[in-house]
N, C-alpha and C. Protein backbone atom coordinates (compact mmCIF):
# COMPACT_ATOMS: atom_id res chain seq x y z
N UNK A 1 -43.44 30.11 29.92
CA UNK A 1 -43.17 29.21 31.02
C UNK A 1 -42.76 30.05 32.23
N UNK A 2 -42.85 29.32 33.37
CA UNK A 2 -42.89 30.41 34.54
C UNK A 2 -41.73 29.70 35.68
N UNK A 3 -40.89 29.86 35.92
CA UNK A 3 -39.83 28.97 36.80
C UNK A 3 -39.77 29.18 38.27
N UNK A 4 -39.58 28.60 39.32
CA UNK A 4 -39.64 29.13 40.60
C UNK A 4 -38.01 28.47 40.60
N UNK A 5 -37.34 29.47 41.47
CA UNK A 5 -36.31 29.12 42.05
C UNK A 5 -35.89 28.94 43.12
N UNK A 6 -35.57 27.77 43.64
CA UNK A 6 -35.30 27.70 45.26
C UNK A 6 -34.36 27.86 45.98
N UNK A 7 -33.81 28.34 46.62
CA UNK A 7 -32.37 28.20 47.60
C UNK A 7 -32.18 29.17 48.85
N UNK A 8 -31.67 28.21 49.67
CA UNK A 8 -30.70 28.93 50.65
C UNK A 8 -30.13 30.19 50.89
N UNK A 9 -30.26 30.96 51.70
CA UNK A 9 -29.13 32.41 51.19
C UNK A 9 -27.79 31.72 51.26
N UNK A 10 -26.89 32.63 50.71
CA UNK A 10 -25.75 32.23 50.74
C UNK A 10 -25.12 31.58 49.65
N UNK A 11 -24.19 30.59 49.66
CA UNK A 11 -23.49 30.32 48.67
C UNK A 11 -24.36 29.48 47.34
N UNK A 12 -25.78 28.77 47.79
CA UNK A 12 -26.68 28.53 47.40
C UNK A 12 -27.65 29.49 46.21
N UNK A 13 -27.46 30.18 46.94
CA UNK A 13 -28.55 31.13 45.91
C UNK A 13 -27.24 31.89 45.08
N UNK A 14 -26.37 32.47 45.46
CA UNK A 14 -25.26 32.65 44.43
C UNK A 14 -25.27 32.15 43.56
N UNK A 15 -24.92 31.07 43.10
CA UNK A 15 -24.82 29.54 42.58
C UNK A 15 -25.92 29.63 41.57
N UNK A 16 -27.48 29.76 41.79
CA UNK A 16 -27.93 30.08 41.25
C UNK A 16 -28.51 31.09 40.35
N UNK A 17 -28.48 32.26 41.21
CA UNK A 17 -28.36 33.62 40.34
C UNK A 17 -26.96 33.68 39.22
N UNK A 18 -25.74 32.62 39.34
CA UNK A 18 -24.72 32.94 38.93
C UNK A 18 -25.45 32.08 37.15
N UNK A 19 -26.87 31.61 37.18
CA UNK A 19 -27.17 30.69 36.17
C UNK A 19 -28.35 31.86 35.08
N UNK A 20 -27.89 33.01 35.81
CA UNK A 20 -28.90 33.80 35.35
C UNK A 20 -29.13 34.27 33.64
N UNK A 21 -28.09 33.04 33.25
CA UNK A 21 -27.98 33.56 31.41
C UNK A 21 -29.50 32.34 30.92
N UNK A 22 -29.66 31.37 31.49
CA UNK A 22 -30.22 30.30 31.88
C UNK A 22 -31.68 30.90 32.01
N UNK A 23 -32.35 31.51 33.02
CA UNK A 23 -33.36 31.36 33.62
C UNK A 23 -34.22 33.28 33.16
N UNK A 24 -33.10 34.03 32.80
CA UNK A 24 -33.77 35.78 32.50
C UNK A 24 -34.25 35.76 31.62
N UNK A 25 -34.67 34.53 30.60
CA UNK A 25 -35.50 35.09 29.35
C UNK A 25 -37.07 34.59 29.92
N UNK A 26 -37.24 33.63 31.26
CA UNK A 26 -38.19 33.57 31.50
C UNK A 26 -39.11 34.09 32.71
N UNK A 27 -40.37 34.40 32.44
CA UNK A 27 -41.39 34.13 34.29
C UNK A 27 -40.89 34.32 35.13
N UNK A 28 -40.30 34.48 36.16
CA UNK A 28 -39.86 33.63 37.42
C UNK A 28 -39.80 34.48 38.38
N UNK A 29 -39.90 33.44 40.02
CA UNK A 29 -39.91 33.37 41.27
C UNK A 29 -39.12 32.98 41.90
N UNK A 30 -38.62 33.52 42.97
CA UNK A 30 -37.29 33.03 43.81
C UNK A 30 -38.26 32.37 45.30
N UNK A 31 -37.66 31.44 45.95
CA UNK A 31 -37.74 31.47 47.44
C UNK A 31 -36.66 31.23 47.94
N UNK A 32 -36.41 32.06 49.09
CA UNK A 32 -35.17 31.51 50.28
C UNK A 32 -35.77 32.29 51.30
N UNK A 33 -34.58 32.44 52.49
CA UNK A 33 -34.42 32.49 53.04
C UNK A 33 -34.50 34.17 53.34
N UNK A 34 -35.19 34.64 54.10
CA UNK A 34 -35.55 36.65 54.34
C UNK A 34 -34.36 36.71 55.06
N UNK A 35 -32.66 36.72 54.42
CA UNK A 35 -32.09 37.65 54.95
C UNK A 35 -31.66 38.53 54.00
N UNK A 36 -30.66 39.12 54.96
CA UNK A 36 -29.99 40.36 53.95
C UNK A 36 -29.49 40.29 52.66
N UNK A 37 -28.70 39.31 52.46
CA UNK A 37 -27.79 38.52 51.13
C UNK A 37 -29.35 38.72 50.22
N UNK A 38 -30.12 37.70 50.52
CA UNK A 38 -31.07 37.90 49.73
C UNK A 38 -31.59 38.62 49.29
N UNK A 39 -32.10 39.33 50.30
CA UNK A 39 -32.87 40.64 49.69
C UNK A 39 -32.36 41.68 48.79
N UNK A 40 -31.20 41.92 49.02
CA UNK A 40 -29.81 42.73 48.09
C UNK A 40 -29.61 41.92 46.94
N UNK A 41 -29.32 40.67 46.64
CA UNK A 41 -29.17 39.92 45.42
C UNK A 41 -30.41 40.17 44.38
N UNK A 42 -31.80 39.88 45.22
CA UNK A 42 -32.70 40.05 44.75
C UNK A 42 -33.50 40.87 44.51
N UNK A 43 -32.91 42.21 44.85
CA UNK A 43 -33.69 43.26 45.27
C UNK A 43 -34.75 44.01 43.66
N UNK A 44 -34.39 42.98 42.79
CA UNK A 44 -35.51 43.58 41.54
C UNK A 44 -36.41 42.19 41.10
N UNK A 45 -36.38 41.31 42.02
CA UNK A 45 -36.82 39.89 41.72
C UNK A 45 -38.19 39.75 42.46
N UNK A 46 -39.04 39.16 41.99
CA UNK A 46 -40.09 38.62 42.80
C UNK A 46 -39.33 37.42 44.01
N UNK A 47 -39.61 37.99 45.49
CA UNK A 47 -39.01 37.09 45.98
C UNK A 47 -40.39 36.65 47.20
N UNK A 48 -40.38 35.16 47.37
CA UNK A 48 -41.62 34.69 48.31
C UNK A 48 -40.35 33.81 49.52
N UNK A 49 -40.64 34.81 50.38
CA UNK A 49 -39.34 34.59 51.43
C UNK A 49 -40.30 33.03 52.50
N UNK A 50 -39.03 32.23 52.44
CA UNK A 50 -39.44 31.09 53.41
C UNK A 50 -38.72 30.95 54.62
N UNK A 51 -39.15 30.40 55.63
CA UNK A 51 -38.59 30.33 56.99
C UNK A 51 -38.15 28.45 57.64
N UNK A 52 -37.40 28.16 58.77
CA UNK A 52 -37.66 27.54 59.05
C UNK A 52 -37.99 27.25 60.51
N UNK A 53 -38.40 25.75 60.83
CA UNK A 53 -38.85 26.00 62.21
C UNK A 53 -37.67 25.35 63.46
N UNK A 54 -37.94 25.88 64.20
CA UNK A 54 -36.77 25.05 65.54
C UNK A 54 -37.40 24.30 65.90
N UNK A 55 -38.50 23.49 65.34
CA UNK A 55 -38.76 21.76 65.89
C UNK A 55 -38.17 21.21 64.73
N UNK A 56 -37.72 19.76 64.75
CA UNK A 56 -37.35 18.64 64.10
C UNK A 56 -38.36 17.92 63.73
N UNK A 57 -38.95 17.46 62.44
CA UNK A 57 -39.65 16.50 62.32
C UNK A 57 -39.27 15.06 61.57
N UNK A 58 -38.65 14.53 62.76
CA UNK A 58 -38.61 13.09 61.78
C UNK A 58 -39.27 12.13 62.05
């Protein structure tokens, strides 16, 4: 099985890496956010960095 993981940098993705007894026996993919926190947390992880935009769409 192959898991993607999603989050926020920050206290978000903590949170989740903190589940890592959970999710290291399998597959997996991270997305957040391309900053620093991240990249250092993740720095042996497949990571597919996401952005967001300064328009609003509602």
């Amino acid at each position: 099985m192959k898991i993607c993981l999603v989050g926020s940098s920050g206290g978000h993705l903590t949170h989740l890496y903190l589940l890592k007894p959970t999710w290291e026996k399998y597959d997996r993919f991270w997305v957040t956010f391309d900053k620093e926190d991240s990249r250092s947390m993740l720095k042996d992880e497949k990571m597919y960095p996401c952005y967001f935009s300064a328009f609003s769409f509602l």
